[in-house]
N, C-alpha and C. Protein backbone atom coordinates (compact mmCIF):
# COMPACT_ATOMS: atom_id res chain seq x y z
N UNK A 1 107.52 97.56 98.59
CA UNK A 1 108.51 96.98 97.73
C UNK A 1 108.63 97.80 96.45
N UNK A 2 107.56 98.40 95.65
CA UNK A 2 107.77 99.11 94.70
C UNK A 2 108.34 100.41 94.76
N UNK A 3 108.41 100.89 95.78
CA UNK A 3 109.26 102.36 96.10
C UNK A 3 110.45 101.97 96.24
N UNK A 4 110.87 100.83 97.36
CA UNK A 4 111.93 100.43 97.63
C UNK A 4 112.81 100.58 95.98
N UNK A 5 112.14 99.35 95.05
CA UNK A 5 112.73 99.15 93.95
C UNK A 5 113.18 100.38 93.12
N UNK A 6 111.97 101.44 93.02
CA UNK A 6 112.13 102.24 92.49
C UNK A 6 112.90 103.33 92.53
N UNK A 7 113.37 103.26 93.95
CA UNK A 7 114.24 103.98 94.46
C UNK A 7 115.98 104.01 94.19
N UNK A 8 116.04 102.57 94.02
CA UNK A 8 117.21 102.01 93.81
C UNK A 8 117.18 101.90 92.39
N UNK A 9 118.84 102.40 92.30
CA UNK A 9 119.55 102.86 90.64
C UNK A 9 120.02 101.22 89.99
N UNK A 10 119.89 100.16 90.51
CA UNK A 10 119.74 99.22 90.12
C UNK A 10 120.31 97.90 91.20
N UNK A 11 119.86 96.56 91.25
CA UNK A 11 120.14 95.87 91.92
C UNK A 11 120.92 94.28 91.65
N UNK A 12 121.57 93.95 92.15
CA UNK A 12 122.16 91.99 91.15
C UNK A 12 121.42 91.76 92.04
N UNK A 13 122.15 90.95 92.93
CA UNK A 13 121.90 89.77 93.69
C UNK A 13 120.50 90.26 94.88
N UNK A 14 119.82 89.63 95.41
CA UNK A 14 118.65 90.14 96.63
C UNK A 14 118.77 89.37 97.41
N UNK A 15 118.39 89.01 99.08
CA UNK A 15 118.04 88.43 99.72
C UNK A 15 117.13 89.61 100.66
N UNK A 16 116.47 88.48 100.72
CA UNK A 16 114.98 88.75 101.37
C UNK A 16 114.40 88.13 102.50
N UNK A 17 114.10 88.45 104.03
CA UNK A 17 113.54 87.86 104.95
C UNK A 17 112.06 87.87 104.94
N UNK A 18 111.29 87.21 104.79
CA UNK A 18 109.81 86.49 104.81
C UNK A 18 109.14 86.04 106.27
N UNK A 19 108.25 86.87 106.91
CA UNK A 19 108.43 86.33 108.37
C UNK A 19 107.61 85.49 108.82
N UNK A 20 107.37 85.08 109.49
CA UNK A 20 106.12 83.59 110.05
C UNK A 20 104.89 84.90 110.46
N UNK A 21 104.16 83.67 110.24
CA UNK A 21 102.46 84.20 110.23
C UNK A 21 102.17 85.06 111.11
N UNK A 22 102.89 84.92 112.33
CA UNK A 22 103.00 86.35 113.49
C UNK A 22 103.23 87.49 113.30
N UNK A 23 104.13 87.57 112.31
CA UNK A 23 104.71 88.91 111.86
C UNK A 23 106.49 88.89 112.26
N UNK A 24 106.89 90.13 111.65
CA UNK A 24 108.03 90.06 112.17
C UNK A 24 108.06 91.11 113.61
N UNK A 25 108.79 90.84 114.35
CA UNK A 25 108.90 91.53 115.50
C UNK A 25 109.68 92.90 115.17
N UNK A 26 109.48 94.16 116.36
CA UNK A 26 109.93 95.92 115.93
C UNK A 26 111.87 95.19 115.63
N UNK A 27 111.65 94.22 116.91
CA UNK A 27 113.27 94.06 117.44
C UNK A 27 114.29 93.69 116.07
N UNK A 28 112.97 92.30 115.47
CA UNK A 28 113.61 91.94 114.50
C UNK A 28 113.82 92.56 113.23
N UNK A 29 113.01 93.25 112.83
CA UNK A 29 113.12 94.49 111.91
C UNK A 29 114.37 95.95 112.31
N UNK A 30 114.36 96.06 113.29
CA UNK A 30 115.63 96.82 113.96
C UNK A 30 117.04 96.22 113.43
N UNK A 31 116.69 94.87 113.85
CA UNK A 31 118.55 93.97 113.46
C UNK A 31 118.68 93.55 112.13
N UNK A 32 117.54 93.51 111.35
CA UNK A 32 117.62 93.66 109.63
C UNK A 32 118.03 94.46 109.03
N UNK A 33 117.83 95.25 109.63
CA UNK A 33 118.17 97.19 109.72
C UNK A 33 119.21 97.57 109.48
N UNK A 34 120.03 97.07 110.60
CA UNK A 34 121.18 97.00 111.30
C UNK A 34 122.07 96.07 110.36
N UNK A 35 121.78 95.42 110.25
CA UNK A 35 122.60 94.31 109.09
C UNK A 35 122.44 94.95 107.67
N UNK A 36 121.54 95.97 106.61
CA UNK A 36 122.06 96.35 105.93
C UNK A 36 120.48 96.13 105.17
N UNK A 37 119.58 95.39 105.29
CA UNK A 37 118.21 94.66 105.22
C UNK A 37 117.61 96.38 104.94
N UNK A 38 117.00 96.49 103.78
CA UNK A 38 115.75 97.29 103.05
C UNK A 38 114.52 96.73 103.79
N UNK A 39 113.39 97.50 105.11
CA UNK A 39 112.54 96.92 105.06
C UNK A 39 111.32 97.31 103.66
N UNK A 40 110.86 96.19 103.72
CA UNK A 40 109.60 96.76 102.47
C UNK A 40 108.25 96.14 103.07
N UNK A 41 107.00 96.41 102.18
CA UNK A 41 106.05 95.69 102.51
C UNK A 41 105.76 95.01 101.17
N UNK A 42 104.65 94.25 100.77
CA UNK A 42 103.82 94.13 99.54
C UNK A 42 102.09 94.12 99.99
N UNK A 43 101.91 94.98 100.98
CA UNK A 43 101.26 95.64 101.10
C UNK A 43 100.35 95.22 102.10
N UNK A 44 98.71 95.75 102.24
CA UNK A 44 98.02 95.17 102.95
C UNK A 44 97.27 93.52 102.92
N UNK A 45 97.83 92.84 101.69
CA UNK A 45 97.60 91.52 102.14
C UNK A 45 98.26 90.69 102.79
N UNK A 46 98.20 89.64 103.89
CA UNK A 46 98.35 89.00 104.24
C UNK A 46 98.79 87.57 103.47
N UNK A 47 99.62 86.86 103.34
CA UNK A 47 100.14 85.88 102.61
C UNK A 47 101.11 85.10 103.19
N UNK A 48 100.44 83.88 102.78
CA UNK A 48 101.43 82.51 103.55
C UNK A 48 102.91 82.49 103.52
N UNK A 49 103.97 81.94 104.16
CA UNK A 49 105.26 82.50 103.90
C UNK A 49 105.66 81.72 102.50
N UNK A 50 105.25 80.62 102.22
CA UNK A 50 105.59 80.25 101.52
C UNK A 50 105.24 80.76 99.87
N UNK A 51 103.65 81.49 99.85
CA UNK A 51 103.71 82.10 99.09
C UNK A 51 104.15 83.72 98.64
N UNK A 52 104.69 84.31 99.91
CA UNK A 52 104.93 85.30 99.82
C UNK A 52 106.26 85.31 99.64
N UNK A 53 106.86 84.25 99.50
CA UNK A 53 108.49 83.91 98.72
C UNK A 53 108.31 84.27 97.22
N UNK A 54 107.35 83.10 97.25
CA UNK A 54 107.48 83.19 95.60
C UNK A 54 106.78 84.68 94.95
N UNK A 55 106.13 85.16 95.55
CA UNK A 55 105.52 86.84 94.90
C UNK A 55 106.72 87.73 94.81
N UNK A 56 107.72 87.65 96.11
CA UNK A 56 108.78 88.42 95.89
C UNK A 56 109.90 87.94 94.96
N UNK A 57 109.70 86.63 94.81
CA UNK A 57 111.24 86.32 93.70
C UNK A 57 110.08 86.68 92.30
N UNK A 58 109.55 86.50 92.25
CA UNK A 58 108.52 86.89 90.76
C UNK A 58 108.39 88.89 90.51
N UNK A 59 108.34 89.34 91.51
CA UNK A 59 108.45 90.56 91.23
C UNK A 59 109.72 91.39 90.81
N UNK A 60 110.56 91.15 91.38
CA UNK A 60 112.05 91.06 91.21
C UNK A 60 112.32 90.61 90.01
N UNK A 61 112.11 89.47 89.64
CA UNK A 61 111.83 88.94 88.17
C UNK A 61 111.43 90.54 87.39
N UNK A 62 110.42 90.34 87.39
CA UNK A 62 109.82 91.14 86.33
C UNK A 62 110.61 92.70 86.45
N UNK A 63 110.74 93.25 87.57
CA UNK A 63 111.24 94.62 87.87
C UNK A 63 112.76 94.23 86.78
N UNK A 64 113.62 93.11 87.03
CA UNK A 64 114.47 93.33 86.31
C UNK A 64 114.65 93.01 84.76
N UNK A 65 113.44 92.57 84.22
CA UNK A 65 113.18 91.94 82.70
C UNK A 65 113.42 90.62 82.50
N UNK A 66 113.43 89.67 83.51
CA UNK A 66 113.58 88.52 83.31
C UNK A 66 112.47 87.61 83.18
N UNK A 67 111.08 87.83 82.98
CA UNK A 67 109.63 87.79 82.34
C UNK A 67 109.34 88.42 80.95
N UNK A 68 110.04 88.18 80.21
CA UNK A 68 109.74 88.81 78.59
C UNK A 68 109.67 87.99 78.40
């Protein structure tokens, strides 16, 4: 996610797919793809979906200054 961000000359709006505890599938990452979907990681931890919502709307936060 931090390359992703960093990569990009700036962003508004985000949506973000979060996948169940299985993972996401190659297939389903292919059609995210395909639809226009940045894959990213936040890395080698493992995290509940529900909290791995809120890490990504909080990072996003901060990447864009809306945590001052």
């Amino acid at each position: 996610l931090k390359e992703a961000l960093q990569d990009a000359p700036s962003f508004g709006r985000s949506t973000g797919i979060i996948g169940p505890e299985g993972g996401i599938s190659t297939e389903e990452v292919r059609a995210a793809s395909a639809a226009g979907f940045v894959p990213v990681s936040l890395g080698q931890r493992i995290l509940r979906a529900e909290t791995a919502a809120m890490a990504v709307a909080v990072i996003l936060q901060y990447e864009k200054g809306d945590l001052s």
